[in-house]
PDB file of N, CA and C in Angstrom:
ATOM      1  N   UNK A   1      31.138 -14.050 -53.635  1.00  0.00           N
ATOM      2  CA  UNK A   1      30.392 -12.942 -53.059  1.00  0.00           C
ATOM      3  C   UNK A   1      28.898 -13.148 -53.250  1.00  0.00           C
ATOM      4  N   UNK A   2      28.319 -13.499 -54.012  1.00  0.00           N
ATOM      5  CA  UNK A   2      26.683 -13.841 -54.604  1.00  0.00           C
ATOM      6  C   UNK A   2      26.393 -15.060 -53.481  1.00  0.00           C
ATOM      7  N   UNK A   3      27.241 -15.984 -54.129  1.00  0.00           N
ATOM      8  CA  UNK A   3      26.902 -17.147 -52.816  1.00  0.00           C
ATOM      9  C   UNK A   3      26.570 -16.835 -51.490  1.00  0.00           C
ATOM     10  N   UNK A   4      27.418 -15.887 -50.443  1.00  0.00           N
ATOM     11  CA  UNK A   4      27.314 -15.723 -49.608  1.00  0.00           C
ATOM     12  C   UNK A   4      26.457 -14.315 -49.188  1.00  0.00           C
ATOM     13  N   UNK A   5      25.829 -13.613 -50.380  1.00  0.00           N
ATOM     14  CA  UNK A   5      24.631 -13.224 -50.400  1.00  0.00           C
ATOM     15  C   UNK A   5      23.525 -13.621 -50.241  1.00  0.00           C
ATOM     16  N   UNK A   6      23.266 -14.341 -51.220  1.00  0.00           N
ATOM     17  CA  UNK A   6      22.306 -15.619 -51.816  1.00  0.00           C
ATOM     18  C   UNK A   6      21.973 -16.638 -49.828  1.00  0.00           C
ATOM     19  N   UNK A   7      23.005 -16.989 -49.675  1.00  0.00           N
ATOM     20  CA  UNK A   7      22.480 -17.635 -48.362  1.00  0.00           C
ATOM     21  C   UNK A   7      21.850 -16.681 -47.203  1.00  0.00           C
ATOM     22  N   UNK A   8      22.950 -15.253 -46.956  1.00  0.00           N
ATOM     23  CA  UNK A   8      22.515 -14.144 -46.543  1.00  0.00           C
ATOM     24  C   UNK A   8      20.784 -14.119 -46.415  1.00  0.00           C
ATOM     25  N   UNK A   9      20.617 -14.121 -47.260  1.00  0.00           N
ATOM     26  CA  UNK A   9      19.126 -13.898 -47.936  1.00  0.00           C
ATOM     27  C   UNK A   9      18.494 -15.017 -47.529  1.00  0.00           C
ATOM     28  N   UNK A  10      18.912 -16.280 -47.992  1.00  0.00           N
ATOM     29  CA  UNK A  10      17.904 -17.513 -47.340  1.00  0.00           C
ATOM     30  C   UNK A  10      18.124 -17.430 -45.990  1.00  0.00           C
ATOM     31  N   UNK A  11      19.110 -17.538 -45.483  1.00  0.00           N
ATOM     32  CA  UNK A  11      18.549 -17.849 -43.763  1.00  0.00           C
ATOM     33  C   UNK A  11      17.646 -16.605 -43.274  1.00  0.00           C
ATOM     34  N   UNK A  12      17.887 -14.993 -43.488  1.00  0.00           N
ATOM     35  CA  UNK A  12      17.035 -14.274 -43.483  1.00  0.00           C
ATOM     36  C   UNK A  12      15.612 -14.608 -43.604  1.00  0.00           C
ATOM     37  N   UNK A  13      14.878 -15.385 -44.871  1.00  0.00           N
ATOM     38  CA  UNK A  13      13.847 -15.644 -45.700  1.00  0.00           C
ATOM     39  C   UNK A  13      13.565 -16.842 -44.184  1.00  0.00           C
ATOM     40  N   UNK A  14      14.369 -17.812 -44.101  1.00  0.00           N
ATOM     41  CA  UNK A  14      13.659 -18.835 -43.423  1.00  0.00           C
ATOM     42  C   UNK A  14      13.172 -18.106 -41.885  1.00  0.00           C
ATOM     43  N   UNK A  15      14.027 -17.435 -41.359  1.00  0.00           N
ATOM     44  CA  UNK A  15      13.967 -16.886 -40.128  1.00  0.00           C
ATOM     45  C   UNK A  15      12.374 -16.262 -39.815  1.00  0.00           C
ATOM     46  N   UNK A  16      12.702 -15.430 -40.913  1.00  0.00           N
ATOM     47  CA  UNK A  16      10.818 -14.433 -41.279  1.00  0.00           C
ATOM     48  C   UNK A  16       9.665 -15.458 -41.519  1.00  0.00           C
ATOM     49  N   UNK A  17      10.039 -16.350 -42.105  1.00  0.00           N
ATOM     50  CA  UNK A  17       8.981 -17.327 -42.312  1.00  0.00           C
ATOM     51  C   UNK A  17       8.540 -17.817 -40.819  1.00  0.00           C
ATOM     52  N   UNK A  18       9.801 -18.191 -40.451  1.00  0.00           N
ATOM     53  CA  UNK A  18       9.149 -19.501 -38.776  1.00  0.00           C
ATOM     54  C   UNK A  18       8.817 -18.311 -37.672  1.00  0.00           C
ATOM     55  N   UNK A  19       9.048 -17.182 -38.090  1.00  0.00           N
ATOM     56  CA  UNK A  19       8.676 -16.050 -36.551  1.00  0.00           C
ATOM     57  C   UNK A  19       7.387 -15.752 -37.088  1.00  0.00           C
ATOM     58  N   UNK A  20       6.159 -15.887 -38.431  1.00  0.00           N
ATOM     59  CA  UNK A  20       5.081 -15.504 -38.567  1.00  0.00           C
ATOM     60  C   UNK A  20       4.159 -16.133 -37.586  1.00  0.00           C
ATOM     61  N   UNK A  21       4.034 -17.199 -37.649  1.00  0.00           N
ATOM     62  CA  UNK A  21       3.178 -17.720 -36.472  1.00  0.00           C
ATOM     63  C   UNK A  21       3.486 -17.508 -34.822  1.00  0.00           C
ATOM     64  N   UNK A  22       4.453 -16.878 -34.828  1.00  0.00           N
ATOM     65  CA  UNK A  22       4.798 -16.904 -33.560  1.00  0.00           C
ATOM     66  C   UNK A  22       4.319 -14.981 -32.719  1.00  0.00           C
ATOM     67  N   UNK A  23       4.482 -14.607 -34.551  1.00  0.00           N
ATOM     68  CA  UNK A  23       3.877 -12.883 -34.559  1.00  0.00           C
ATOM     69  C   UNK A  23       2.332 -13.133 -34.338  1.00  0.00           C
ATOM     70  N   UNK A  24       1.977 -14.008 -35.261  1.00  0.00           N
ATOM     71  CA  UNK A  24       0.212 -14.042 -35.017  1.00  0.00           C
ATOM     72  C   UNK A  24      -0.506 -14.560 -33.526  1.00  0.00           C
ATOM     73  N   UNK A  25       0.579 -15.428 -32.814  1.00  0.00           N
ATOM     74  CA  UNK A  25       0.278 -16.290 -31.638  1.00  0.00           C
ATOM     75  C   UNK A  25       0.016 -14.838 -30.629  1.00  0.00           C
ATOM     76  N   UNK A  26       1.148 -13.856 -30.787  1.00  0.00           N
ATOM     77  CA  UNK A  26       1.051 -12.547 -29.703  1.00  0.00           C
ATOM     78  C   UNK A  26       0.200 -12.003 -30.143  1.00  0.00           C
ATOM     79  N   UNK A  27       0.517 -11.472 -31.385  1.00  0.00           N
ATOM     80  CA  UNK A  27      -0.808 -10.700 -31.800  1.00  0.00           C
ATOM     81  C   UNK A  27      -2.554 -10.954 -31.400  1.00  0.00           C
ATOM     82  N   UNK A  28      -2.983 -12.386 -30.989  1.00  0.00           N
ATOM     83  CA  UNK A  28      -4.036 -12.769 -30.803  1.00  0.00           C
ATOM     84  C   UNK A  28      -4.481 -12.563 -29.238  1.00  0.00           C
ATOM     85  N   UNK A  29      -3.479 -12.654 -28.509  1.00  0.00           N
ATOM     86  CA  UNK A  29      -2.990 -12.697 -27.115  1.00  0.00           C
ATOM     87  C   UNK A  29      -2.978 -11.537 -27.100  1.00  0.00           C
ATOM     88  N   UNK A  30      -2.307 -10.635 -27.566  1.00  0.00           N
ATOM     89  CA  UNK A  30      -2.765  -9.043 -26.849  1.00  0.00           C
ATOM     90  C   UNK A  30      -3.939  -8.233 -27.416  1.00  0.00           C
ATOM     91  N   UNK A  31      -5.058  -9.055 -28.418  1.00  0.00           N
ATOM     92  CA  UNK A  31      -5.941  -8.581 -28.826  1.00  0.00           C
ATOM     93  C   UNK A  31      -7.077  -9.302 -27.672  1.00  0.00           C
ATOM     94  N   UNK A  32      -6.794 -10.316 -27.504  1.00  0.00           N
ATOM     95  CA  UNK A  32      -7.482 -10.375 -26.295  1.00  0.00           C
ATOM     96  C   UNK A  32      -7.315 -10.238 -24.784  1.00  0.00           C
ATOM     97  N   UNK A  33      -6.448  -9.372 -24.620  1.00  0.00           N
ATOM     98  CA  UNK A  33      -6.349  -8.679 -23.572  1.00  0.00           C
ATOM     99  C   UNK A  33      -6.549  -7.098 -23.691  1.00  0.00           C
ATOM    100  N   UNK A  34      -7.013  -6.320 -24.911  1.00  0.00           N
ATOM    101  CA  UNK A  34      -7.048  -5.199 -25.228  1.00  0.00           C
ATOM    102  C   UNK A  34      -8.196  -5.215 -24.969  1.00  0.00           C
ATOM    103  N   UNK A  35      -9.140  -6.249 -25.498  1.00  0.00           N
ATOM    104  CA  UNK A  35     -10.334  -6.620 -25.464  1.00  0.00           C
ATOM    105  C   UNK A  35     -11.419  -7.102 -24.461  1.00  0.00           C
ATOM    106  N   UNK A  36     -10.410  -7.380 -23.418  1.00  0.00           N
ATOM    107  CA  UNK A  36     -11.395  -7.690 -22.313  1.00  0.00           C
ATOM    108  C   UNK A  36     -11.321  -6.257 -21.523  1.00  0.00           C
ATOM    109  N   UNK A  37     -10.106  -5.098 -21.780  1.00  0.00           N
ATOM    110  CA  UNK A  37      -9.884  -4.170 -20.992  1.00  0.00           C
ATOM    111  C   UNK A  37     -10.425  -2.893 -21.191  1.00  0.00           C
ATOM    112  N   UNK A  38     -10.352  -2.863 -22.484  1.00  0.00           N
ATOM    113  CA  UNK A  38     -11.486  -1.911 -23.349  1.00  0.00           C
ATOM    114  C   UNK A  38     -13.144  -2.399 -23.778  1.00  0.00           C
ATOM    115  N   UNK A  39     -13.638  -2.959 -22.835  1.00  0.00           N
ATOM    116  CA  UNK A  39     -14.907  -3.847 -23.228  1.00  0.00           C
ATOM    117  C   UNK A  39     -15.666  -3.087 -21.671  1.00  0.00           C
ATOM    118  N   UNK A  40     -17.099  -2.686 -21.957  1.00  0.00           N
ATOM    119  CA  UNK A  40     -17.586  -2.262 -21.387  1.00  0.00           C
ATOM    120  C   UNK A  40     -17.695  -2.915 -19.955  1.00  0.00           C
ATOM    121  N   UNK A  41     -17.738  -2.673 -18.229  1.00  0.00           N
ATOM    122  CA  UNK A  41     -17.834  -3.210 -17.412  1.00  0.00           C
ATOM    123  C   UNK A  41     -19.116  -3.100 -16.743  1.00  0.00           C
ATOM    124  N   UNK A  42     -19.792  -4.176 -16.646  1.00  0.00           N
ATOM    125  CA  UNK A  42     -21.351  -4.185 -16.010  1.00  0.00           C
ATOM    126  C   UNK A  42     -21.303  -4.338 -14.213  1.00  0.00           C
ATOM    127  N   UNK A  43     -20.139  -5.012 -14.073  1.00  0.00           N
ATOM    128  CA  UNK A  43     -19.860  -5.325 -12.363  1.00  0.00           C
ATOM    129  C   UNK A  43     -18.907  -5.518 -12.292  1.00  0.00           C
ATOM    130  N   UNK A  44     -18.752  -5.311 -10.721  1.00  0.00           N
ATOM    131  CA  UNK A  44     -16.831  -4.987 -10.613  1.00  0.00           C
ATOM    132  C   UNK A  44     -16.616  -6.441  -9.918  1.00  0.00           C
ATOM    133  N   UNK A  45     -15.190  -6.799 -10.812  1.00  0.00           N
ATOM    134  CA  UNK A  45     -14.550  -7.796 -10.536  1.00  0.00           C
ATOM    135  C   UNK A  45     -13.541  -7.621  -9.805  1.00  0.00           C
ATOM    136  N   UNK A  46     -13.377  -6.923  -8.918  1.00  0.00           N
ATOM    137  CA  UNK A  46     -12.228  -6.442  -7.993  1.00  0.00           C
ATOM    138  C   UNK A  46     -12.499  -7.081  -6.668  1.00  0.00           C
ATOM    139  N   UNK A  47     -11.478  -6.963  -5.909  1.00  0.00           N
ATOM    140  CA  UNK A  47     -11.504  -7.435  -4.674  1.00  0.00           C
ATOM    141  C   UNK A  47     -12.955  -6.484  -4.051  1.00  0.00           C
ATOM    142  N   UNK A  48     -13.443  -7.656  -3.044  1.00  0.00           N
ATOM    143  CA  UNK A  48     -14.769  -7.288  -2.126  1.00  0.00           C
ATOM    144  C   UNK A  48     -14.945  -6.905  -1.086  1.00  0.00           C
ATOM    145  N   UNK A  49     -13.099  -7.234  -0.224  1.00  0.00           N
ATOM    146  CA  UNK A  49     -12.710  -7.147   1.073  1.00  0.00           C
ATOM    147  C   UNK A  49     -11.128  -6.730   1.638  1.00  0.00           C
ATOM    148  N   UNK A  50     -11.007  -6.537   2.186  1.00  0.00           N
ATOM    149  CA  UNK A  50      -9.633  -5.815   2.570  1.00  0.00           C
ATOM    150  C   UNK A  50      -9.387  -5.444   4.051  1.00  0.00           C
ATOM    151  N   UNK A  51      -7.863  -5.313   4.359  1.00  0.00           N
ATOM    152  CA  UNK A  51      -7.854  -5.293   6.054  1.00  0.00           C
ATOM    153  C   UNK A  51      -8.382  -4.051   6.285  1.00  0.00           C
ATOM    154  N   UNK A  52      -8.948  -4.087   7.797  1.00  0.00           N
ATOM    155  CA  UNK A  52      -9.221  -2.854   8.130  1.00  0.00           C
ATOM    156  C   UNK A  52      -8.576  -1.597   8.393  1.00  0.00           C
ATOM    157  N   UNK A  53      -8.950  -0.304   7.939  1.00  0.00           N
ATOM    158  CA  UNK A  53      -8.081   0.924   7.913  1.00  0.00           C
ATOM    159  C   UNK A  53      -8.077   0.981   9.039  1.00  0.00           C
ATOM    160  N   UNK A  54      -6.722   1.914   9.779  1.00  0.00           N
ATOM    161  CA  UNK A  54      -6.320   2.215  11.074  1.00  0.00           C
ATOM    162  C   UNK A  54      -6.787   3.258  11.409  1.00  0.00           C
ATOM    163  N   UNK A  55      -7.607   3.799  12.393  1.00  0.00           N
ATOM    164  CA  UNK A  55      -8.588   4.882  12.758  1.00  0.00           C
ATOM    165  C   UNK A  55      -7.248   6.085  13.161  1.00  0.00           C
ATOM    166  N   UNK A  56      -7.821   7.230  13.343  1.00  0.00           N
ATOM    167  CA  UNK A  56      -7.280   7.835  13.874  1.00  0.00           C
ATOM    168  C   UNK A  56      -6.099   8.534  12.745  1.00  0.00           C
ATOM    169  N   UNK A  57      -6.454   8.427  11.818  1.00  0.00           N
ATOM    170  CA  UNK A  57      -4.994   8.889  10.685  1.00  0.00           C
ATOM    171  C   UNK A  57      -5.889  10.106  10.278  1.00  0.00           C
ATOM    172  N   UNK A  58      -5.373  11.252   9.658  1.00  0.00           N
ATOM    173  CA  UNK A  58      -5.124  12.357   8.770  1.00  0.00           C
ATOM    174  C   UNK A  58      -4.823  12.129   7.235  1.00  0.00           C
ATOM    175  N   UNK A  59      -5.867  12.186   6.249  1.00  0.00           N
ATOM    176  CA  UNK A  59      -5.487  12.113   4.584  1.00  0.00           C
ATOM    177  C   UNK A  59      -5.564  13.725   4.418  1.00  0.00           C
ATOM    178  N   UNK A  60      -4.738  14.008   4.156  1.00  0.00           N
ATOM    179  CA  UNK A  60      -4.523  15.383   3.352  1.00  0.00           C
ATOM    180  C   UNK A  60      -4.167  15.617   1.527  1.00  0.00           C
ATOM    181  N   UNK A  61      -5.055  15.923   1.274  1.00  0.00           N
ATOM    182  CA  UNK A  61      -4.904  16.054  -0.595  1.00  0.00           C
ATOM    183  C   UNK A  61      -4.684  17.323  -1.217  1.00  0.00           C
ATOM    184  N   UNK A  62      -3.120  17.471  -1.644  1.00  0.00           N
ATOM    185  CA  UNK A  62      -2.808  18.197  -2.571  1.00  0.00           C
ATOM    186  C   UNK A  62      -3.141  18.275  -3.698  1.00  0.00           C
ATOM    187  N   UNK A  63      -4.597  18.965  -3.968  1.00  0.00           N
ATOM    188  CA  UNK A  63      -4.835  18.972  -5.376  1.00  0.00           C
ATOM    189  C   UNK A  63      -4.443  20.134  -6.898  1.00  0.00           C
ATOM    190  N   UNK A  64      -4.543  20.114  -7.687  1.00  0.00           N
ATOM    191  CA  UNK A  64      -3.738  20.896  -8.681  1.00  0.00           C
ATOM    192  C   UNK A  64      -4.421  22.161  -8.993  1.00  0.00           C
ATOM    193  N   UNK A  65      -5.858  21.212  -9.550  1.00  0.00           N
ATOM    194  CA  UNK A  65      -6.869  21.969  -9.846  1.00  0.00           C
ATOM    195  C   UNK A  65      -8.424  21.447  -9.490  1.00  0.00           C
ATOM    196  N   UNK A  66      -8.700  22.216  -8.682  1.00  0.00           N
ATOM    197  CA  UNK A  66     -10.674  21.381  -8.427  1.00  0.00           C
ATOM    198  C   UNK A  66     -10.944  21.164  -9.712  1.00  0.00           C
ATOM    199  N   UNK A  67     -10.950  21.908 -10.633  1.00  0.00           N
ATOM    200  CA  UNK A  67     -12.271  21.934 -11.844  1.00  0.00           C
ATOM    201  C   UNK A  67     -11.403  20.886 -13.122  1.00  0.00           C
ATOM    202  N   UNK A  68     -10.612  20.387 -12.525  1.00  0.00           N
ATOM    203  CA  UNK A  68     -10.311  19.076 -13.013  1.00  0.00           C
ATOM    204  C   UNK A  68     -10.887  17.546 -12.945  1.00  0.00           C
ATOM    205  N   UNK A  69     -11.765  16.932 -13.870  1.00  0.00           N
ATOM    206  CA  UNK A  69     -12.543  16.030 -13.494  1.00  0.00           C
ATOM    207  C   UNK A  69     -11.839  14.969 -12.585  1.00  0.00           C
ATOM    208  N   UNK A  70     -10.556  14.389 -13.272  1.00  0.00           N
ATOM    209  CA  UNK A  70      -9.867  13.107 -12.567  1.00  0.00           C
ATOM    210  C   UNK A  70      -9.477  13.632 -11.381  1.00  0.00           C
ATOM    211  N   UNK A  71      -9.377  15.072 -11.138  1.00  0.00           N
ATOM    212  CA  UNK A  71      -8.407  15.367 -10.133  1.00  0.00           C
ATOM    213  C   UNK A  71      -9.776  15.158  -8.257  1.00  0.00           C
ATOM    214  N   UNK A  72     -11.035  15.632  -9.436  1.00  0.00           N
ATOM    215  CA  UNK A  72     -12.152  16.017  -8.403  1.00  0.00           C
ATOM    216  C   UNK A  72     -12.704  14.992  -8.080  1.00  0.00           C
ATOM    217  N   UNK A  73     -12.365  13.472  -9.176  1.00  0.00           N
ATOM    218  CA  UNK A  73     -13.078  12.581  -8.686  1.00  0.00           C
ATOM    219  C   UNK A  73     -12.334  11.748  -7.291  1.00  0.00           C
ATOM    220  N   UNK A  74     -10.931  12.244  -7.625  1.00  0.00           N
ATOM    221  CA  UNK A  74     -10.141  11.044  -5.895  1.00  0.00           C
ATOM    222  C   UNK A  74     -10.930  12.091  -4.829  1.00  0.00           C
ATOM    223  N   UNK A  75     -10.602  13.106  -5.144  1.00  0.00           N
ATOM    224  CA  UNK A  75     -10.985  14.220  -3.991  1.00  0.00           C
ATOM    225  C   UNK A  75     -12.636  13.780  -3.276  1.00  0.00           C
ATOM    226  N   UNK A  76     -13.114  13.296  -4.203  1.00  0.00           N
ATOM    227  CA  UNK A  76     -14.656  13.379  -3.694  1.00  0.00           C
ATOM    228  C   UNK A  76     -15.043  11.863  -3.331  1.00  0.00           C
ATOM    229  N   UNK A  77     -13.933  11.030  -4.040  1.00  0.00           N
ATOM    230  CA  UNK A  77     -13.496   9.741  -3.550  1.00  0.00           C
ATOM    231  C   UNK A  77     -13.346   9.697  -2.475  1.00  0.00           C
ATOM    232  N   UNK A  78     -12.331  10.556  -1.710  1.00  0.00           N
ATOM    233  CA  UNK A  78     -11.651  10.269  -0.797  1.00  0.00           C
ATOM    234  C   UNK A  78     -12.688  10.571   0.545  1.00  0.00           C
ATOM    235  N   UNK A  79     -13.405  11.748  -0.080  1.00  0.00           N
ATOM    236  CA  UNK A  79     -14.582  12.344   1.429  1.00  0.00           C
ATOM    237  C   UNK A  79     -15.381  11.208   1.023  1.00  0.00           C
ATOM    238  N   UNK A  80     -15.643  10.664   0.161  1.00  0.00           N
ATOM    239  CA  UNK A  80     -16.718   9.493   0.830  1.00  0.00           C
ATOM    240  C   UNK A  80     -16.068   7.882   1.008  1.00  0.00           C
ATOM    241  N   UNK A  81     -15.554   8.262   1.532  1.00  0.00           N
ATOM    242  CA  UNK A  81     -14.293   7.047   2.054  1.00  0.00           C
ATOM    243  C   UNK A  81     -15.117   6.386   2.798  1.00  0.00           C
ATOM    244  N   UNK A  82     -14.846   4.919   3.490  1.00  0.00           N
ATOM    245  CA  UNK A  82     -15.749   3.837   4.229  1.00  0.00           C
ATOM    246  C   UNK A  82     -14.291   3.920   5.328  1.00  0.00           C
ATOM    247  N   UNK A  83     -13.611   4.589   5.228  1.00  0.00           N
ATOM    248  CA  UNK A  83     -12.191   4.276   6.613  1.00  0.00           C
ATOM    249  C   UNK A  83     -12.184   5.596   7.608  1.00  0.00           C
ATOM    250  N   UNK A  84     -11.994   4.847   8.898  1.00  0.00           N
ATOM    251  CA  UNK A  84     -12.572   6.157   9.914  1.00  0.00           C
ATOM    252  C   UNK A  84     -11.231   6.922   9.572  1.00  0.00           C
ATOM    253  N   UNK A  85     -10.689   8.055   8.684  1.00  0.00           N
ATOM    254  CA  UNK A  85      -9.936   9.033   8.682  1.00  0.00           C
ATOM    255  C   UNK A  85     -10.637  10.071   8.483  1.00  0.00           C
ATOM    256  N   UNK A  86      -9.761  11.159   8.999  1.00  0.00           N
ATOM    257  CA  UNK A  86     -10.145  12.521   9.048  1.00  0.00           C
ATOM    258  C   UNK A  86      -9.445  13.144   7.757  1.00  0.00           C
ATOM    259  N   UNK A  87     -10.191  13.749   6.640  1.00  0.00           N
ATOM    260  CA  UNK A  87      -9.690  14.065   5.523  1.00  0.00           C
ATOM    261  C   UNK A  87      -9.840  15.600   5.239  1.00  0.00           C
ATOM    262  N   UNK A  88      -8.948  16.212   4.701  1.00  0.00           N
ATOM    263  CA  UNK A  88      -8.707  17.873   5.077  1.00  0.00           C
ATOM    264  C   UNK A  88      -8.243  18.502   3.581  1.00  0.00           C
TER     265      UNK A  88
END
């Protein structure tokens, strides 16, 4: 019974050992992706161009609450849109 504790325990022990570097390898990897995403943005790296919107459409926005900032910013997004729609 000890014996087959005793090994219990070592392959456990070896297992934890060889997954540390493999914990620190992610760990570094999602610190630098936390890091480029939470890091202040000076210019937008987003796309510059896109197909053209189809004229003639209707955007209608169900909003929750105006005096909601996120809610007021699509809203005010949306009226200063660059796509010939009619927004209501």
């Amino acid at each position: 019974m000890k014996r087959r504790t005793l090994m219990q325990a070592t392959v456990a022990t070896v297992a934890l050992l060889l997954s540390v570097p493999a914990m620190a390898d992610s760990m570094a990897d999602a610190k630098t992706v936390v890091d480029k995403y939470a890091s202040k943005v000076s210019a937008w790296d987003g796309p510059t161009s896109g197909p053209k919107g189809a004229s003639g459409k209707n955007i209608v926005i169900l909003a929750a609450d105006m005096k909601n900032g996120g809610i007021l910013g699509v809203v005010n997004g949306v009226r200063e849109r660059r796509a010939p729609w009619a927004g209501r």
